[in-house]
Protein backbone atom coordinates (compact mmCIF):
# COMPACT_ATOMS: atom_id res chain seq x y z
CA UNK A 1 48.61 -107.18 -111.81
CA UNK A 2 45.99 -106.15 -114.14
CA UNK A 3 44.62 -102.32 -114.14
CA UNK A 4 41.14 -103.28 -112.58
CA UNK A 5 42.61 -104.76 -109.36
CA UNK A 6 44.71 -101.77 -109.01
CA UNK A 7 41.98 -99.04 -109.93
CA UNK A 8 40.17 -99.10 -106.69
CA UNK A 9 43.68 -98.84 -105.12
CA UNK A 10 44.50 -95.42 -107.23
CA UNK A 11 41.39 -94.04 -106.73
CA UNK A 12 41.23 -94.74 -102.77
CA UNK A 13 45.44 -93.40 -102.66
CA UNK A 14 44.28 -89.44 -103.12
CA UNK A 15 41.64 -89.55 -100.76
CA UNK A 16 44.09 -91.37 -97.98
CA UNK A 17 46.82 -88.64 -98.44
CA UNK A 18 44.24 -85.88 -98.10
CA UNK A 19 42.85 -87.29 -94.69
CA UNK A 20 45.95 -87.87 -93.36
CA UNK A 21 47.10 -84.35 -93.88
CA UNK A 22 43.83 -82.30 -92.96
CA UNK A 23 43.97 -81.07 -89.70
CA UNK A 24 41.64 -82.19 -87.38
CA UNK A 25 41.27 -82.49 -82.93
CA UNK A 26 42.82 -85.69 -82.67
CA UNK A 27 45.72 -84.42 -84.89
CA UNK A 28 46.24 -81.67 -82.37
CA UNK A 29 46.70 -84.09 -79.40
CA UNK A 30 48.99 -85.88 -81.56
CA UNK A 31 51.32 -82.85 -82.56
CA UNK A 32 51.70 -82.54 -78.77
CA UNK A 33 49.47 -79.63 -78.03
CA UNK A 34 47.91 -81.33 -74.22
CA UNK A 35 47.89 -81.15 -71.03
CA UNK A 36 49.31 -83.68 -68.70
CA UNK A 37 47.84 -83.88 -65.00
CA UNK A 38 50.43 -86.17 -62.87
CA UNK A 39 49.48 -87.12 -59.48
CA UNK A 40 52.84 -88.51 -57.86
CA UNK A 41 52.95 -90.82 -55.08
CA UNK A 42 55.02 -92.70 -52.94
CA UNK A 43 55.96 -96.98 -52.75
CA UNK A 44 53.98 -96.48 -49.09
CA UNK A 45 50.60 -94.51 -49.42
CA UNK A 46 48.43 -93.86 -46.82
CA UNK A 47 44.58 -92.73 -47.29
CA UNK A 48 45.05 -89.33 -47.97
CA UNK A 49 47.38 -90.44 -50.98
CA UNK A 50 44.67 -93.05 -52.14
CA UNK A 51 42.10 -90.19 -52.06
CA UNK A 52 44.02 -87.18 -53.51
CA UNK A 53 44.45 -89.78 -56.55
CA UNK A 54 40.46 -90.74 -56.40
CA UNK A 55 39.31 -86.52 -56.36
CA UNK A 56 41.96 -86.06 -58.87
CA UNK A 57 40.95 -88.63 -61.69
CA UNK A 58 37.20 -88.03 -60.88
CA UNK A 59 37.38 -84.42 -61.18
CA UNK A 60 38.87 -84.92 -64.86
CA UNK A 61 36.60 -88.06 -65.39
CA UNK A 62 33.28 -85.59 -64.72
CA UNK A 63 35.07 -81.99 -66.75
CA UNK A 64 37.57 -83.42 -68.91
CA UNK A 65 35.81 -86.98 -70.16
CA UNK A 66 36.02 -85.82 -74.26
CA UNK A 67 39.49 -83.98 -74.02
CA UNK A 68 40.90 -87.45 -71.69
CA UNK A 69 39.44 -89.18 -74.99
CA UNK A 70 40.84 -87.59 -77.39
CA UNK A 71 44.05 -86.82 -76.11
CA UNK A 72 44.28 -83.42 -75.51
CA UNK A 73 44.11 -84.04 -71.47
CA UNK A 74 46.48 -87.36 -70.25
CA UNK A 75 46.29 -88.64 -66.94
CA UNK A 76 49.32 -90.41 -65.26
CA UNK A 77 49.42 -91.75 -61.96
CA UNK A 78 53.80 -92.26 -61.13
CA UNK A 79 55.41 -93.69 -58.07
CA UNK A 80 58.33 -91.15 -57.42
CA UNK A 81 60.29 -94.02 -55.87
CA UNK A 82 60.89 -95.84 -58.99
CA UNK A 83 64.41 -94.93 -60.41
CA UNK A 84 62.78 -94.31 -63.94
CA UNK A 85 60.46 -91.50 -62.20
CA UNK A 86 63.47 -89.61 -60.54
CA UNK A 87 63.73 -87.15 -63.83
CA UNK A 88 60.37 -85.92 -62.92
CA UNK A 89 61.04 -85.49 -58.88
CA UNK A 90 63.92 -83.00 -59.87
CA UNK A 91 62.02 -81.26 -62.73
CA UNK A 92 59.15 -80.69 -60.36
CA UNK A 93 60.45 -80.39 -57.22
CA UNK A 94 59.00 -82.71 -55.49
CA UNK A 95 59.20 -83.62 -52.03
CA UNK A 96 56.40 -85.72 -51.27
CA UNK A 97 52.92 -86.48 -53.07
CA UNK A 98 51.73 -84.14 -55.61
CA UNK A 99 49.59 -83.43 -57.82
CA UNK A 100 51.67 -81.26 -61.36
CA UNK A 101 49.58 -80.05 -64.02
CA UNK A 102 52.14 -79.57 -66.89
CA UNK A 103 51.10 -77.83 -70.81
CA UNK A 104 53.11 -79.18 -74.24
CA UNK A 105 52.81 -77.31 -77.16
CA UNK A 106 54.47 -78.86 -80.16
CA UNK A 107 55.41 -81.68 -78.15
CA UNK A 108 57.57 -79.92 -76.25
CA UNK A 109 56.64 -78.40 -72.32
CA UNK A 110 55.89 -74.82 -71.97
CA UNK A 111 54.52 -75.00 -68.16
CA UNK A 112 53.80 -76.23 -65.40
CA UNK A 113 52.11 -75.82 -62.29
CA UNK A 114 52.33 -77.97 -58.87
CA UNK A 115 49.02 -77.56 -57.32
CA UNK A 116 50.43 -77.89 -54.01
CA UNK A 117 46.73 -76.35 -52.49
CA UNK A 118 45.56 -79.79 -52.55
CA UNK A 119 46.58 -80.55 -48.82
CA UNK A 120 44.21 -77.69 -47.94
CA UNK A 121 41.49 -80.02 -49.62
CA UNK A 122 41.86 -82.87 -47.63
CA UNK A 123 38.36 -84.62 -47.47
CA UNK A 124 36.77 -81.81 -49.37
CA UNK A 125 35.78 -83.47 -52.85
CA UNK A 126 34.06 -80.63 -53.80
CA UNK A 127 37.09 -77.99 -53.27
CA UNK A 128 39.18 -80.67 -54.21
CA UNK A 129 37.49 -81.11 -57.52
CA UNK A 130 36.90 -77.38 -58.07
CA UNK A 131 40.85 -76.86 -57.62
CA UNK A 132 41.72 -79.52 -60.52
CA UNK A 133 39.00 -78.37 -62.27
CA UNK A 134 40.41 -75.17 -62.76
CA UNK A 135 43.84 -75.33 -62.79
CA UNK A 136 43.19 -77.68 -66.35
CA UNK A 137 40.92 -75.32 -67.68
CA UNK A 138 43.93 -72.64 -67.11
CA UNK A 139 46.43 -74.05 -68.87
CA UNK A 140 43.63 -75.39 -71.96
């Protein structure tokens, strides 16, 4: 290979390994510093589950649209009936539906919180909303 085809190469190689190493927001979310909002429901669900999951992802949708982007706020929506969910029913507690707010920090959990207030919010989207919106923005 001749030394002009492999000049732009050696000259684009320095500038690769310094992007790649400078820190930057998406780099956070990928070292694991995020927050993880699970809303947990059952194989059956009934209207109240359908719109405990509808407040929930709206409410992060309308406060948390840039950090759901970028990584820094995930959103997961897990049937606690499926055998490969079980880990997370014992971890949390769980009994029935719920919505867990859980913080990483260097990939590895630190907290967590099960907003079990929600029930009180039952066809209240705007205490609903206020509730998630909140309990994110405490454990940012």
């Amino acid at each position: 290979m001749s030394i002009r085809r492999l000049l732009p190469v050696l000259l684009f190689l320095p500038l690769l390994i310094l992007c790649a190493a400078s820190p930057s927001s998406a780099g956070a979310a990928g070292r694991g510093d995020k927050v993880v909002v699970y809303y947990f429901h059952q194989t059956v669900r009934c209207s109240t589950c359908l719109e405990f999951e509808a407040f929930s992802r709206k409410a992060l949708d309308t406060y948390y649209a840039k950090d759901l982007v970028s990584g820094r706020v995930q959103w997961q929506v897990l049937n606690m009936d499926l055998p490969e969910n079980r880990h997370y029913v014992a971890t949390f507690k769980l009994f029935t539906k719920a919505l867990v707010i859980e913080k990483f920090h260097d990939g590895k959990p630190v907290a967590w919180k099960n907003l079990e207030d929600i029930w009180t919010f039952e066809g209240d989207e705007a205490g609903f909303t206020n509730l998630v919106k909140e309990a994110v923005a405490a454990y940012l």
